[in-house]
Protein backbone atom coordinates (compact mmCIF):
# COMPACT_ATOMS: atom_id res chain seq x y z
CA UNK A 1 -45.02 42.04 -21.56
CA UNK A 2 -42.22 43.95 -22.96
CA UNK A 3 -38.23 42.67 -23.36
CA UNK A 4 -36.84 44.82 -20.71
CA UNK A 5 -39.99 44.29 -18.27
CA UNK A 6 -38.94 40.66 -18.56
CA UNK A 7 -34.95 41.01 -17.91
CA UNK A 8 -36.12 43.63 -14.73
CA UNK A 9 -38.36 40.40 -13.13
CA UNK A 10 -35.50 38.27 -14.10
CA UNK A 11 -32.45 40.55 -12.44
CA UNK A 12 -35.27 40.68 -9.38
CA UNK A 13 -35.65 37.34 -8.87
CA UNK A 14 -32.04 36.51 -9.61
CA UNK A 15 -31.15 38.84 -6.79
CA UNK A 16 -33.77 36.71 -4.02
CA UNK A 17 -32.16 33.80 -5.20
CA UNK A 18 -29.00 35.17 -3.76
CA UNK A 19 -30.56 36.66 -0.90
CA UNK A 20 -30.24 33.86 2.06
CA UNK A 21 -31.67 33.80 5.73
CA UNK A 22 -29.43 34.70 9.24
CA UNK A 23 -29.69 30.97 9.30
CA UNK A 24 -28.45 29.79 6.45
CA UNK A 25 -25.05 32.46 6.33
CA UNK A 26 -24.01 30.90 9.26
CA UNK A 27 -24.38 27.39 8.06
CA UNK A 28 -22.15 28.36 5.09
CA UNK A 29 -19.89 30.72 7.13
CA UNK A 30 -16.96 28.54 4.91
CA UNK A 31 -18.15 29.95 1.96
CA UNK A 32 -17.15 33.58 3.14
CA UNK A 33 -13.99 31.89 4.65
CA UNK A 34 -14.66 32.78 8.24
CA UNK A 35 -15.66 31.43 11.06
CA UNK A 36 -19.43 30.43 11.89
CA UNK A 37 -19.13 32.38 15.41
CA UNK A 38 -18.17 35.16 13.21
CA UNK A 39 -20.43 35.04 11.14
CA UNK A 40 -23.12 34.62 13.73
CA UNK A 41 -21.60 37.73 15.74
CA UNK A 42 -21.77 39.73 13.03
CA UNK A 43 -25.63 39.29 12.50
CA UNK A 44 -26.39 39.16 16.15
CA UNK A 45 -29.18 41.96 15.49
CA UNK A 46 -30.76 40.70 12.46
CA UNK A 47 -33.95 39.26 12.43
CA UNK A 48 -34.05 34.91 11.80
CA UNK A 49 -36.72 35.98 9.06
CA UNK A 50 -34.79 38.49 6.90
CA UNK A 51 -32.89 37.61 3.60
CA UNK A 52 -29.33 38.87 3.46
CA UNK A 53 -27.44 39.56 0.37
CA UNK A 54 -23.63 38.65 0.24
CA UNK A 55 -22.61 41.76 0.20
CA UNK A 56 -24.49 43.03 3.30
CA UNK A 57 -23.21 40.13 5.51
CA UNK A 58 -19.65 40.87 4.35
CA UNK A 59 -20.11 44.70 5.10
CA UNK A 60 -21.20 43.61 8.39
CA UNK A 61 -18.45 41.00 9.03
CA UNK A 62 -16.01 43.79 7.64
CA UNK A 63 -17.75 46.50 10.94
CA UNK A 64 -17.56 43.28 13.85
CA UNK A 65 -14.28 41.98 12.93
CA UNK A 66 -13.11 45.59 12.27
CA UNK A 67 -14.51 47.77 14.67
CA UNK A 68 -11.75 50.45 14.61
CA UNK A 69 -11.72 51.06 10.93
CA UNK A 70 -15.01 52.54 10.49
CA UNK A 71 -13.99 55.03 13.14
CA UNK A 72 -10.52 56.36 11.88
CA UNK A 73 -12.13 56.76 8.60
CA UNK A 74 -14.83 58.91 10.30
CA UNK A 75 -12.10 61.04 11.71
CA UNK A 76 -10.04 61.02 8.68
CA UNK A 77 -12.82 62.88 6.56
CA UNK A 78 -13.18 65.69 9.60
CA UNK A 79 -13.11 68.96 8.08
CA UNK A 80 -10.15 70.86 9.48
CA UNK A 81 -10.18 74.56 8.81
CA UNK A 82 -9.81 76.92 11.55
């Protein structure tokens, strides 16, 4: 097996080891410093099964506790020539 095939499995299973369940975000909501209600409202529509990296649960915690920002920024990028 070649060097880099080796660091590729490595970086892969580095990155499951980060990945954690609906279950277990919420249990460590203190870890993202919020709330475990927001935590759990934010991943209302993910499946119990499916591993979650950090940075998805914080993207979604940023859209529930947010909910207006994701719009303006829709209308800020309108194109406006008429």
């Amino acid at each position: 097996m070649s060097t880099t095939r080796k660091e590729k499995l490595a970086a892969a299973a580095q990155q499951d080891l980060n990945k954690r369940t609906k279950k277990e975000w919420i249990e460590g909501a203190s870890a993202l410093k919020h709330e475990r209600f927001e935590v759990a409202g934010a991943l209302f529509d993910c499946k119990e099964d499916v591993l979650l990296s950090q940075q998805e649960v914080q993207s979604r915690l940023d859209a529930f506790l947010r909910p207006g920002t994701a719009q303006k920024e829709e209308t800020l990028n309108v194109d406006s020539e008429s």
